[in-house]
PDB file of N, CA and C in Angstrom:
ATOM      1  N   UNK A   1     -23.308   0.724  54.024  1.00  0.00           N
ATOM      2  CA  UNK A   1     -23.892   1.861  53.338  1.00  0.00           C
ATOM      3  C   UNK A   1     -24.338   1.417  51.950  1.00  0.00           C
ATOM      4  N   UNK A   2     -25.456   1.948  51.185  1.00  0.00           N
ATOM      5  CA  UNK A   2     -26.087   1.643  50.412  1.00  0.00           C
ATOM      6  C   UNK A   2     -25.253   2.014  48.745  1.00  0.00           C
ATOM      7  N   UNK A   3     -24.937   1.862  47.785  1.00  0.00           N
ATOM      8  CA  UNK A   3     -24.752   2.485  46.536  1.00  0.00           C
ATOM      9  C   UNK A   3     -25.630   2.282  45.911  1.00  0.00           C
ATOM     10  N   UNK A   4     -25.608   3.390  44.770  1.00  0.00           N
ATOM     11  CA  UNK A   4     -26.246   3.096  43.519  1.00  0.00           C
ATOM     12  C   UNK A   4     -25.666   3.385  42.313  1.00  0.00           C
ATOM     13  N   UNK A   5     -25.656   2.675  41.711  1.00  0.00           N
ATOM     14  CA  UNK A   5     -24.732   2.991  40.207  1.00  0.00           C
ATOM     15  C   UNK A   5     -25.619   3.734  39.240  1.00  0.00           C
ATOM     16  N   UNK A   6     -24.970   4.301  38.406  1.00  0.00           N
ATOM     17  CA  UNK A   6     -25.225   5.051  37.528  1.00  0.00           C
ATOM     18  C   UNK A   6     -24.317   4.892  36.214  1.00  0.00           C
ATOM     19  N   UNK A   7     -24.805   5.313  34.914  1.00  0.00           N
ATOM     20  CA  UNK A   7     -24.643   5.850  33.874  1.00  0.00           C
ATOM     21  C   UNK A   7     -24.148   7.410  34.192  1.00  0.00           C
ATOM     22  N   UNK A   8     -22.424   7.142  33.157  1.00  0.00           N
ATOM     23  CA  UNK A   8     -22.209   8.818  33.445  1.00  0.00           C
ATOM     24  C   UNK A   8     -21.749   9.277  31.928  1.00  0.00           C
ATOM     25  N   UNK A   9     -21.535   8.712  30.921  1.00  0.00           N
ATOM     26  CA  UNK A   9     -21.104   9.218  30.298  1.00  0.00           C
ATOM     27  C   UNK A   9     -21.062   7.723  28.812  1.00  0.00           C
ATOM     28  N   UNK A  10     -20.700   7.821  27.196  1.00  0.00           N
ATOM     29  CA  UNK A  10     -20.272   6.591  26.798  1.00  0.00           C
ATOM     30  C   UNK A  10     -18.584   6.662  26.725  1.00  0.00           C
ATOM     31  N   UNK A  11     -18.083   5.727  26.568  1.00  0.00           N
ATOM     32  CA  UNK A  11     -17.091   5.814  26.115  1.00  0.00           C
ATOM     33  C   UNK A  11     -15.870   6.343  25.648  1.00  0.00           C
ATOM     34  N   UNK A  12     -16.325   6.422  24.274  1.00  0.00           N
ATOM     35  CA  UNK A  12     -16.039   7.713  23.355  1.00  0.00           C
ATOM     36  C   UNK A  12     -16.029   8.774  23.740  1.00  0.00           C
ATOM     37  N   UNK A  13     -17.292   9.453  24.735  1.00  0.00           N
ATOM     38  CA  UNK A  13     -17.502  10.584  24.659  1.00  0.00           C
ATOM     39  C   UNK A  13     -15.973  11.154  25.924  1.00  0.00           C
ATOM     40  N   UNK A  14     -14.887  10.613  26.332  1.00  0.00           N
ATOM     41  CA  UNK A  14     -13.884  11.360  27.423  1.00  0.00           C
ATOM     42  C   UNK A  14     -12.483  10.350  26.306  1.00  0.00           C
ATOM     43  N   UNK A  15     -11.984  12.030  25.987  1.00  0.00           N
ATOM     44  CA  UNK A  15     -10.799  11.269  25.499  1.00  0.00           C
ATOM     45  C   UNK A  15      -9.693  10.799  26.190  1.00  0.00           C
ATOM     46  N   UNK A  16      -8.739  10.019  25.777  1.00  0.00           N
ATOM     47  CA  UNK A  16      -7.636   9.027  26.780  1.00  0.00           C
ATOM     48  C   UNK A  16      -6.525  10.745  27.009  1.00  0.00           C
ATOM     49  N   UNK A  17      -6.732  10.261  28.407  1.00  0.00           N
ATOM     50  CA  UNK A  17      -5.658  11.574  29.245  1.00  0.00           C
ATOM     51  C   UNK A  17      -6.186  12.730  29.730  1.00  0.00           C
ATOM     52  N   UNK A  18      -7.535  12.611  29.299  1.00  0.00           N
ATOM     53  CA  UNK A  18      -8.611  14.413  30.250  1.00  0.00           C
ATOM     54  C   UNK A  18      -8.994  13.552  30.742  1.00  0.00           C
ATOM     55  N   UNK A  19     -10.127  14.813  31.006  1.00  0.00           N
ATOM     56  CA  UNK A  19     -11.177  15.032  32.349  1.00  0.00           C
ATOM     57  C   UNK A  19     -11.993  15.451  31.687  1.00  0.00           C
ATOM     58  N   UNK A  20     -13.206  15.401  32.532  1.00  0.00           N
ATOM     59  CA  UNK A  20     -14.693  16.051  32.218  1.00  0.00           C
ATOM     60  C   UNK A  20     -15.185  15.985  33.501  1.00  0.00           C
ATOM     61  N   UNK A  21     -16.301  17.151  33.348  1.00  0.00           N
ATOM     62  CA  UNK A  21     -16.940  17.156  34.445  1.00  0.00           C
ATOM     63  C   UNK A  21     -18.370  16.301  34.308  1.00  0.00           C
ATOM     64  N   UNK A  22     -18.996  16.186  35.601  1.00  0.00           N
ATOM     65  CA  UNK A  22     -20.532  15.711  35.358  1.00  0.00           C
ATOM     66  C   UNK A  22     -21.421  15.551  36.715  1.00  0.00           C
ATOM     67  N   UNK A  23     -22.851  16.047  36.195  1.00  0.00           N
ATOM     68  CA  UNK A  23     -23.616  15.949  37.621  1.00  0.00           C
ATOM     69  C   UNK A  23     -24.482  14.623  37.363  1.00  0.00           C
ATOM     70  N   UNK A  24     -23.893  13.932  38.373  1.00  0.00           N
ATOM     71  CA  UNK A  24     -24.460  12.674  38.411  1.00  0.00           C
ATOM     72  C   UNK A  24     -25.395  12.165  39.804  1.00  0.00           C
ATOM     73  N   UNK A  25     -26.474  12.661  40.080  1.00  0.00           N
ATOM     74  CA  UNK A  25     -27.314  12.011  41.168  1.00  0.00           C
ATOM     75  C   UNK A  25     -26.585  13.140  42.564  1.00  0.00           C
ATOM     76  N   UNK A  26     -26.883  14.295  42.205  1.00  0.00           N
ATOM     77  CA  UNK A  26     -26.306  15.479  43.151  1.00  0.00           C
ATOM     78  C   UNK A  26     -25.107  15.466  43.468  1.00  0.00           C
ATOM     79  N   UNK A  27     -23.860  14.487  42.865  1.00  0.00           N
ATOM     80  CA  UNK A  27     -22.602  14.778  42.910  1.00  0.00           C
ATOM     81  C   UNK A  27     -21.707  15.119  41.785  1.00  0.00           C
ATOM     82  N   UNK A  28     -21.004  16.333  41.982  1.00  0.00           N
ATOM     83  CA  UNK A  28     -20.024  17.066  40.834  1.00  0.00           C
ATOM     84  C   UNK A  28     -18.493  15.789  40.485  1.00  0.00           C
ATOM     85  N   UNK A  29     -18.811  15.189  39.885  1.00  0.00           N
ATOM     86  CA  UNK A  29     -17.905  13.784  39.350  1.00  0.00           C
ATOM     87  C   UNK A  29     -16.907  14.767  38.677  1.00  0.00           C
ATOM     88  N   UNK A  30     -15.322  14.528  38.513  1.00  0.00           N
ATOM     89  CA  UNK A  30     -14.300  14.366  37.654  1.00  0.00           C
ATOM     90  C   UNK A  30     -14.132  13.460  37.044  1.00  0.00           C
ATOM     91  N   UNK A  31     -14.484  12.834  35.792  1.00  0.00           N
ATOM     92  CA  UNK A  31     -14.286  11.373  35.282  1.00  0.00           C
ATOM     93  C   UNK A  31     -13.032  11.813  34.754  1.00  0.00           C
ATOM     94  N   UNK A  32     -12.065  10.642  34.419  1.00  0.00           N
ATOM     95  CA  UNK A  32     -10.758  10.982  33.701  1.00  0.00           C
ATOM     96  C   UNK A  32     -10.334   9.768  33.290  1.00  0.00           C
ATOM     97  N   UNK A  33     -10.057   9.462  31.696  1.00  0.00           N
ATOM     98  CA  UNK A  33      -9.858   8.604  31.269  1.00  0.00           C
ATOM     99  C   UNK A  33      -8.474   7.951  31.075  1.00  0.00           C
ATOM    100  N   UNK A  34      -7.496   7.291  31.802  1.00  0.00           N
ATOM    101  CA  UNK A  34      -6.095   6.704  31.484  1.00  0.00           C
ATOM    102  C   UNK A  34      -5.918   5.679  30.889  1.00  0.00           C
ATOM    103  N   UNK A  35      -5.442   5.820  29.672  1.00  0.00           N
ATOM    104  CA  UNK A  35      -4.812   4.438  29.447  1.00  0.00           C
ATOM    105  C   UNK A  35      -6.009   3.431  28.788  1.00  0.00           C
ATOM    106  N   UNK A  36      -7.744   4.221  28.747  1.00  0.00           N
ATOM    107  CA  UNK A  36      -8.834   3.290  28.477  1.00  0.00           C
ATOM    108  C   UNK A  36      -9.362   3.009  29.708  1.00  0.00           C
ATOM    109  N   UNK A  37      -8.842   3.106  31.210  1.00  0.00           N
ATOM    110  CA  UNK A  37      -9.157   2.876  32.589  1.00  0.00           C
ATOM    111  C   UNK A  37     -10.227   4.653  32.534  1.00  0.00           C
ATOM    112  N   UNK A  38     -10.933   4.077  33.567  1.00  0.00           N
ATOM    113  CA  UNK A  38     -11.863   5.323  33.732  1.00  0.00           C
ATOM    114  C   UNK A  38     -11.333   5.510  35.632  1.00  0.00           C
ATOM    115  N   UNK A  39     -11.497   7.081  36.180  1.00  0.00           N
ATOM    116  CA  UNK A  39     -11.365   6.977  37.120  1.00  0.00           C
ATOM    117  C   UNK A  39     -12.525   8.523  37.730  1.00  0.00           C
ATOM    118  N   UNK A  40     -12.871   8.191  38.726  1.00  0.00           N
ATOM    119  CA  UNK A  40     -14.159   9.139  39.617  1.00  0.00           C
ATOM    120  C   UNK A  40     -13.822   9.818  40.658  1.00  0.00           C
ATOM    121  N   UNK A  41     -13.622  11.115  40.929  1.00  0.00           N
ATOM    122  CA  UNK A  41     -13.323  11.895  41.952  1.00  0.00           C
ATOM    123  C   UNK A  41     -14.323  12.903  42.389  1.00  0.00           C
ATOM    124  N   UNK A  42     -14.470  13.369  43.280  1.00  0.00           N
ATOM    125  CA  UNK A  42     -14.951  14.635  43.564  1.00  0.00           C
ATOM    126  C   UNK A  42     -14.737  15.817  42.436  1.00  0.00           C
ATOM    127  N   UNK A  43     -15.320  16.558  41.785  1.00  0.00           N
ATOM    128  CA  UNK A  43     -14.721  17.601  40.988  1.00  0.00           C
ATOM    129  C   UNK A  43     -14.570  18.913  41.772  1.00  0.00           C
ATOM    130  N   UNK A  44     -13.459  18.658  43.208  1.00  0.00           N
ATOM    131  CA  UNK A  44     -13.141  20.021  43.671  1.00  0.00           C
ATOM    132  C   UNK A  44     -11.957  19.646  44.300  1.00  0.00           C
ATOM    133  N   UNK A  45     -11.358  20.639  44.484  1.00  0.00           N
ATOM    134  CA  UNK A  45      -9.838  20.649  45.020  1.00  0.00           C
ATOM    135  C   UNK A  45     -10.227  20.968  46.506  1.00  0.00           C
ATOM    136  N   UNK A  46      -9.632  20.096  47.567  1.00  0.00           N
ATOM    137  CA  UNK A  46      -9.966  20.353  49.167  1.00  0.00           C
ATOM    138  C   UNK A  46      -9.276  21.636  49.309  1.00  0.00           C
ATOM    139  N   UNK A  47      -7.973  22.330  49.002  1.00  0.00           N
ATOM    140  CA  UNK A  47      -7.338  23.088  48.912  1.00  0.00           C
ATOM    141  C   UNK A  47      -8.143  24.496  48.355  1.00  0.00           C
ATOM    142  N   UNK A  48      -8.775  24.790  47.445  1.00  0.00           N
ATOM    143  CA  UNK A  48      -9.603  26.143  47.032  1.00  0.00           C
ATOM    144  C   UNK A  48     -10.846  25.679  46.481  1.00  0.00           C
ATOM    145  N   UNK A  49     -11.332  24.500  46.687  1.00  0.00           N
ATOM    146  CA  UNK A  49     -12.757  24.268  45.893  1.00  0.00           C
ATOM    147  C   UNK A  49     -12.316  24.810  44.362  1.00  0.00           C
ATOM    148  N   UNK A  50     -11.718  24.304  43.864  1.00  0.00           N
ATOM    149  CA  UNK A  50     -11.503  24.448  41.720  1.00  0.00           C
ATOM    150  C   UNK A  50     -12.170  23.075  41.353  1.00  0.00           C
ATOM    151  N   UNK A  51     -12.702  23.115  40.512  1.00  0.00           N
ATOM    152  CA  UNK A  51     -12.604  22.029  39.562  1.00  0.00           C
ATOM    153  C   UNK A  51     -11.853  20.925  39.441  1.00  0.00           C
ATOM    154  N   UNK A  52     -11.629  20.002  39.509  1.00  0.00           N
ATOM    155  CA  UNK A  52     -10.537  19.138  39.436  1.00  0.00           C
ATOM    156  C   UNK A  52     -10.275  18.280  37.390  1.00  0.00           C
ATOM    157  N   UNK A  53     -11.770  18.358  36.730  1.00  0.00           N
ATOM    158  CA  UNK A  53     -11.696  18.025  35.938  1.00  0.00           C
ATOM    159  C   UNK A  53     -10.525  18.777  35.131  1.00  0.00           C
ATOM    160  N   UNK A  54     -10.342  20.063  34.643  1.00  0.00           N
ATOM    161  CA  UNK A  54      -9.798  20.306  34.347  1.00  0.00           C
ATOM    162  C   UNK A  54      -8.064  20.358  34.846  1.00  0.00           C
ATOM    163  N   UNK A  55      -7.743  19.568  35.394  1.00  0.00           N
ATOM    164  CA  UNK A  55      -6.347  19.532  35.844  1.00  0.00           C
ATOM    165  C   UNK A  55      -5.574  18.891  35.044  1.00  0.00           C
ATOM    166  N   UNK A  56      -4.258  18.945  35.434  1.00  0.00           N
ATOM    167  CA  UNK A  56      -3.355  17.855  34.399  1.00  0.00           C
ATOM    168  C   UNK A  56      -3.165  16.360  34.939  1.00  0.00           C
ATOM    169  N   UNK A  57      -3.111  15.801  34.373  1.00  0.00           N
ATOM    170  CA  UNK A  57      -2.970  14.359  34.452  1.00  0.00           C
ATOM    171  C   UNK A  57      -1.613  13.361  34.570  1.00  0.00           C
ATOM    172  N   UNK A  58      -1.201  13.079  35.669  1.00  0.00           N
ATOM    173  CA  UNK A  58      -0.267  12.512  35.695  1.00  0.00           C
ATOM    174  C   UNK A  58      -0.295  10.926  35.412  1.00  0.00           C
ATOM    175  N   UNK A  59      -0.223  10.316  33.820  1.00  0.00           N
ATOM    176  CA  UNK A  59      -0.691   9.100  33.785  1.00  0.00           C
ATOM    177  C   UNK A  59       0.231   7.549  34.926  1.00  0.00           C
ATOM    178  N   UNK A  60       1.656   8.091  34.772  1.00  0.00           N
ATOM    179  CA  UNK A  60       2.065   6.866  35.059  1.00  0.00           C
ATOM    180  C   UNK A  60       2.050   6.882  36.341  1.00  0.00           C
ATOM    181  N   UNK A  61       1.718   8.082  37.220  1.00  0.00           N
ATOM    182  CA  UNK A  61       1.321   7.800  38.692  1.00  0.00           C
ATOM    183  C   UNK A  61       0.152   7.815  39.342  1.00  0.00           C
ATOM    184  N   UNK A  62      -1.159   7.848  37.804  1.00  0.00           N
ATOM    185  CA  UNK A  62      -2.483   7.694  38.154  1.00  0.00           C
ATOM    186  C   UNK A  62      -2.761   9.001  39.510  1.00  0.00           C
ATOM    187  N   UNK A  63      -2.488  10.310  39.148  1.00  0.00           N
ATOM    188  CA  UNK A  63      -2.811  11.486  39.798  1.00  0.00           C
ATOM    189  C   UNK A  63      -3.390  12.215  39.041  1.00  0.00           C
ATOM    190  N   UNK A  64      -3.878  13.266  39.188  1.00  0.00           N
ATOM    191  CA  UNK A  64      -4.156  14.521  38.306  1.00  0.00           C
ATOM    192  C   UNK A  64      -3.861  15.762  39.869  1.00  0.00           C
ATOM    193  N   UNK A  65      -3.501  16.867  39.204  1.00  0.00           N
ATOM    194  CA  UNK A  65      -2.889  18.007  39.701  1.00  0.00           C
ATOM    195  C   UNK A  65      -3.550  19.460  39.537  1.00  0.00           C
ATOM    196  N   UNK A  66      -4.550  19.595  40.476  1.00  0.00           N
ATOM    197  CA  UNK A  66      -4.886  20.605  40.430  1.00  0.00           C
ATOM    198  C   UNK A  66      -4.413  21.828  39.566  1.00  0.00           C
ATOM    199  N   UNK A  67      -5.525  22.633  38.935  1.00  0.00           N
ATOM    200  CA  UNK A  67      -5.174  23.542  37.825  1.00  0.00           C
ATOM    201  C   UNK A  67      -4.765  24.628  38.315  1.00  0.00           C
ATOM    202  N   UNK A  68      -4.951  25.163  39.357  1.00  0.00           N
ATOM    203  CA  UNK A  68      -5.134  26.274  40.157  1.00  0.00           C
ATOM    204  C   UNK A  68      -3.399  26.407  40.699  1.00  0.00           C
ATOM    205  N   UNK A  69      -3.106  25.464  41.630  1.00  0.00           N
ATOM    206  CA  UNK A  69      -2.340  25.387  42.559  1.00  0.00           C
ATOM    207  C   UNK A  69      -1.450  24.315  43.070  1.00  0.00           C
ATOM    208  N   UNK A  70      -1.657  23.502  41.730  1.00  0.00           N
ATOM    209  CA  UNK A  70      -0.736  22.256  41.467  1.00  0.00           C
ATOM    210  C   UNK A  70      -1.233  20.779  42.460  1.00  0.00           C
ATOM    211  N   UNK A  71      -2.037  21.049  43.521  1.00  0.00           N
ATOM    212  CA  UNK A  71      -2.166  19.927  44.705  1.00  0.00           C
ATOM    213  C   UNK A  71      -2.362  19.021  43.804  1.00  0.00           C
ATOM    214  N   UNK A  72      -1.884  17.926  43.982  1.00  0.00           N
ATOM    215  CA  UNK A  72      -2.141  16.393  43.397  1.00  0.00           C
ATOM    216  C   UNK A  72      -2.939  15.622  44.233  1.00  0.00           C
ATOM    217  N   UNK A  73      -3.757  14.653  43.128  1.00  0.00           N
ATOM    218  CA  UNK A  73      -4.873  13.396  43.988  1.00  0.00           C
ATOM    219  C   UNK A  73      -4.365  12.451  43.560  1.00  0.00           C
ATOM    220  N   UNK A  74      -4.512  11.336  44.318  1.00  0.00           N
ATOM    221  CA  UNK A  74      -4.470   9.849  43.650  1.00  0.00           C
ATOM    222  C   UNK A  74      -5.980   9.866  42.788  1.00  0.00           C
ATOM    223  N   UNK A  75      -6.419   9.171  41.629  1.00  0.00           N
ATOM    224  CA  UNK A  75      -7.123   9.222  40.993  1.00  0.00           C
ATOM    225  C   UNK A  75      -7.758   7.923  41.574  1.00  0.00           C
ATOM    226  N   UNK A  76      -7.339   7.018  41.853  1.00  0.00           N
ATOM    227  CA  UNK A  76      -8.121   5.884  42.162  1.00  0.00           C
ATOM    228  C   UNK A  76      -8.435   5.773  43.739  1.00  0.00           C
ATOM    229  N   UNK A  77      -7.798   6.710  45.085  1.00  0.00           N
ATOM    230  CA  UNK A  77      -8.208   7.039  46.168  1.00  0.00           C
ATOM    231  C   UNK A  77      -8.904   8.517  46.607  1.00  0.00           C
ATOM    232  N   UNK A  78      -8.350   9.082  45.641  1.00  0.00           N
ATOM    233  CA  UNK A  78      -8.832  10.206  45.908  1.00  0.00           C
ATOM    234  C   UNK A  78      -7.654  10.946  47.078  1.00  0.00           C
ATOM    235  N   UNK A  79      -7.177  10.159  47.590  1.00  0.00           N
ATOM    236  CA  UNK A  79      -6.208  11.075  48.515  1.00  0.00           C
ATOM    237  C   UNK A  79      -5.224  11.898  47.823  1.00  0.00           C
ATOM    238  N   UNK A  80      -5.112  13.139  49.179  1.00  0.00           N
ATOM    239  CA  UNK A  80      -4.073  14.357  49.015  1.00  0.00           C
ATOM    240  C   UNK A  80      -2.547  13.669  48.752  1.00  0.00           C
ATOM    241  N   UNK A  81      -1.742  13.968  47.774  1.00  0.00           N
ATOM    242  CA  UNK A  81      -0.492  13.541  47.385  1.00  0.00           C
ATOM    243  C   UNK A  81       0.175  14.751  48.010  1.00  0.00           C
ATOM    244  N   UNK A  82      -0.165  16.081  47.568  1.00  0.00           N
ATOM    245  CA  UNK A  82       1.182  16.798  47.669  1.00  0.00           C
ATOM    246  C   UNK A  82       0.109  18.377  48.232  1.00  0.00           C
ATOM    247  N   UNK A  83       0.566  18.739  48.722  1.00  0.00           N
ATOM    248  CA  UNK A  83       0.611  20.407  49.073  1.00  0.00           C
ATOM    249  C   UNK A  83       0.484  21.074  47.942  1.00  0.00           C
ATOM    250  N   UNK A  84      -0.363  22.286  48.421  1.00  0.00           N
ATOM    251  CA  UNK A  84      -1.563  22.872  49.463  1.00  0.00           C
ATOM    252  C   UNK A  84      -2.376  22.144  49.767  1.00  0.00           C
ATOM    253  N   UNK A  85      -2.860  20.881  49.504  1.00  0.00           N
ATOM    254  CA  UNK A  85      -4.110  20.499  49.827  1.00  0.00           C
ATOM    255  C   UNK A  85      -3.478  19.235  50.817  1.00  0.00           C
ATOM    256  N   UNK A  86      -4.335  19.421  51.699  1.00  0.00           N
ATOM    257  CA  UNK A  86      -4.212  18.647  53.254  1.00  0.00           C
ATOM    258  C   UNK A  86      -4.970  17.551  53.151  1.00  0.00           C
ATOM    259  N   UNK A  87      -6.176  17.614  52.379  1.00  0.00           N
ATOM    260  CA  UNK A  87      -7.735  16.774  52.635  1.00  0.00           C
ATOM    261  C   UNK A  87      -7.797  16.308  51.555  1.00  0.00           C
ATOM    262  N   UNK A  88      -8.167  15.087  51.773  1.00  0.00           N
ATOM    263  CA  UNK A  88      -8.781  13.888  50.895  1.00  0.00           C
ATOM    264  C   UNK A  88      -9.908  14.660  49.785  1.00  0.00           C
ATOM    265  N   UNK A  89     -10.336  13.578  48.996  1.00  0.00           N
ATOM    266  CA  UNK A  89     -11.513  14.068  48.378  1.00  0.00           C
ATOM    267  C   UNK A  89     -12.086  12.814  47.924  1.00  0.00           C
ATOM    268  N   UNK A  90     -12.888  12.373  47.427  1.00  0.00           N
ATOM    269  CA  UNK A  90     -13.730  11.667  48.065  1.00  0.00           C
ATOM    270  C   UNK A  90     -13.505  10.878  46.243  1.00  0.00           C
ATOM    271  N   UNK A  91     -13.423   9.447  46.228  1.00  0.00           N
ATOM    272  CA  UNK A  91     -13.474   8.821  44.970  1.00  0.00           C
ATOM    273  C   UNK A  91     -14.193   7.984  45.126  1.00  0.00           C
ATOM    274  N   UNK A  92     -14.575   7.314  43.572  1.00  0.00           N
ATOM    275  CA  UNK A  92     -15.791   6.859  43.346  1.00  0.00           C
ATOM    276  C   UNK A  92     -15.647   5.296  42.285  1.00  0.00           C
ATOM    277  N   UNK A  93     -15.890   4.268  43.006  1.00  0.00           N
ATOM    278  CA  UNK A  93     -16.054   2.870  41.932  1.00  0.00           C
ATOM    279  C   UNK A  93     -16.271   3.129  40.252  1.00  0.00           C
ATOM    280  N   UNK A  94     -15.684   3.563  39.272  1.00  0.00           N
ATOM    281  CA  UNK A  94     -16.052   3.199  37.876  1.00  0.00           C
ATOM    282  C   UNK A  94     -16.050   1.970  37.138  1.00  0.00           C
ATOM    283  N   UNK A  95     -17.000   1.546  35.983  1.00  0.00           N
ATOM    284  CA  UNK A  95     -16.808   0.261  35.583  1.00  0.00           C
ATOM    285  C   UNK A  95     -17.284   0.478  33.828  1.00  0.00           C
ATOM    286  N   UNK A  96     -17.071  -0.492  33.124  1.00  0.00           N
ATOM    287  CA  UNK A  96     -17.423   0.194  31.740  1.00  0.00           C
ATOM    288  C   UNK A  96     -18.173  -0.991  31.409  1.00  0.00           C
ATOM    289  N   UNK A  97     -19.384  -0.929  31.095  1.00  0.00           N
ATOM    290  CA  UNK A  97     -20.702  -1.676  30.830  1.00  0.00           C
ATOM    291  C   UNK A  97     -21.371  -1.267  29.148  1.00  0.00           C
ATOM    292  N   UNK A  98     -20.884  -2.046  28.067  1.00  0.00           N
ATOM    293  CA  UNK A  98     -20.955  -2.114  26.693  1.00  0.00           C
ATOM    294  C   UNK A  98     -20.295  -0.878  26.441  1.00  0.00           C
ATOM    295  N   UNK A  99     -20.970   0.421  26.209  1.00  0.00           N
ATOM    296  CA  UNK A  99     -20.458   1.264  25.106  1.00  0.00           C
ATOM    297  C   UNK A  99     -20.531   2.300  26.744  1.00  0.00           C
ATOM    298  N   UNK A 100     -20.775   2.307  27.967  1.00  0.00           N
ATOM    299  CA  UNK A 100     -20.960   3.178  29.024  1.00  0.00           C
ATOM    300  C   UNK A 100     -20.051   2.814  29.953  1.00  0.00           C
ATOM    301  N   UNK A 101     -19.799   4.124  30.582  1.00  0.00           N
ATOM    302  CA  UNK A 101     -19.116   3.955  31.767  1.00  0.00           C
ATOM    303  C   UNK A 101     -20.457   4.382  32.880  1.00  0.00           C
ATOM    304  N   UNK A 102     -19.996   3.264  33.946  1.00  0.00           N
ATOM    305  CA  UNK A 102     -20.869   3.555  35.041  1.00  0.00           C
ATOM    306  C   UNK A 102     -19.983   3.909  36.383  1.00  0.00           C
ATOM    307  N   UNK A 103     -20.644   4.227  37.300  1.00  0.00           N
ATOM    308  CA  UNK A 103     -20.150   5.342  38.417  1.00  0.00           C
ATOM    309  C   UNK A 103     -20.795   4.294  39.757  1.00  0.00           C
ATOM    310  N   UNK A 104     -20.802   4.450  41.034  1.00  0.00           N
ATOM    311  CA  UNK A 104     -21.194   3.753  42.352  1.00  0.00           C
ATOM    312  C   UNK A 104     -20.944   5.019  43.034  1.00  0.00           C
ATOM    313  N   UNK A 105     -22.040   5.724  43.415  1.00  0.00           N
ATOM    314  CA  UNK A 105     -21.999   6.560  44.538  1.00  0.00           C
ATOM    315  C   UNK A 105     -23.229   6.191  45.905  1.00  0.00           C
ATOM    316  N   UNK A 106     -22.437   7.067  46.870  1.00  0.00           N
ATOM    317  CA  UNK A 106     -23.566   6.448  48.287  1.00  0.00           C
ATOM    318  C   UNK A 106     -24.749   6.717  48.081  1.00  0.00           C
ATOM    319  N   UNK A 107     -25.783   6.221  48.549  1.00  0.00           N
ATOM    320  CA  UNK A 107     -27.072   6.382  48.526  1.00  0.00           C
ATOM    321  C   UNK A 107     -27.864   5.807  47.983  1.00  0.00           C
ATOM    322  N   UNK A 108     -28.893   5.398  48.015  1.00  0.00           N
ATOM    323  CA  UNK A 108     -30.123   4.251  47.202  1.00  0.00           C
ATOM    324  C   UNK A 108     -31.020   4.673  46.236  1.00  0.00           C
TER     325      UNK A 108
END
C-alpha cells in the first residue's frame, strides 16, 4: 500500500503531555506529544466516536484515555487497552524533520 507523508504541525506548536487535533489529507489525526516523542492516532474513540485529542495521557504506558468514557489506546498501535471500547483505531508513522513533525498516512 502506498503512503504519503505530510507536514502536520511544528514542534513547538503541541506541548509535552497533550493532544491536538488536525485535518491532515482527509484524516482527523490526534497528535500527542510524550516525553518530545510525537505520536498519531485516529481522533475518535471506536467506543462513541469522541475526540481522542482531548483525552488524558498516560505517559509511562504511552496510552491516552478517552475523555468521555475512560477507554484507553496504545498511542503507538493504536489498539483497544481497556473497556468500553472493543476496536482498534487506526495509528499513524510520526517523524520530526527540522522544526516539523511529519505524519505517513495511506494513499499517494
Amino acid at each position: 500500500m502506498a503512503v504519503s507523508r505530510h507536514v502536520v504541525c511544528r514542534v513547538d506548536a503541541l506541548p509535552e503531555g497533550k493532544g491536538e487535533s488536525f485535518l491532515v489529507a482527509g484524516w482527523r489525526l490526534a497528535l500527542f506529544n510524550v516525553g518530545g516523542e510525537f505520536y498519531a492516532i485516529e481522533d475518535r474513540c471506536s467506543h462513541a466516536n469522541v475526540p481522542m485529542a482531548d483525552g488524558y495521557v498516560h505517559a509511562d504506558e504511552l496510552c491516552v484515555a478517552c475523555p468521555w468514557h475512560g477507554a484507553e489506546f496504545d498511542l503507538r498501535t493504536g489498539k483497544a487497552l481497556s473497556l468500553p471500547a472493543c476496536e482498534d483505531i487506526e495509528a499513524f508513522p510520526t517523524s520530526v524533520e527540522g522544526d516539523q513533525v511529519m505524519v505517513e498516512l495511506p494513499g499517494g
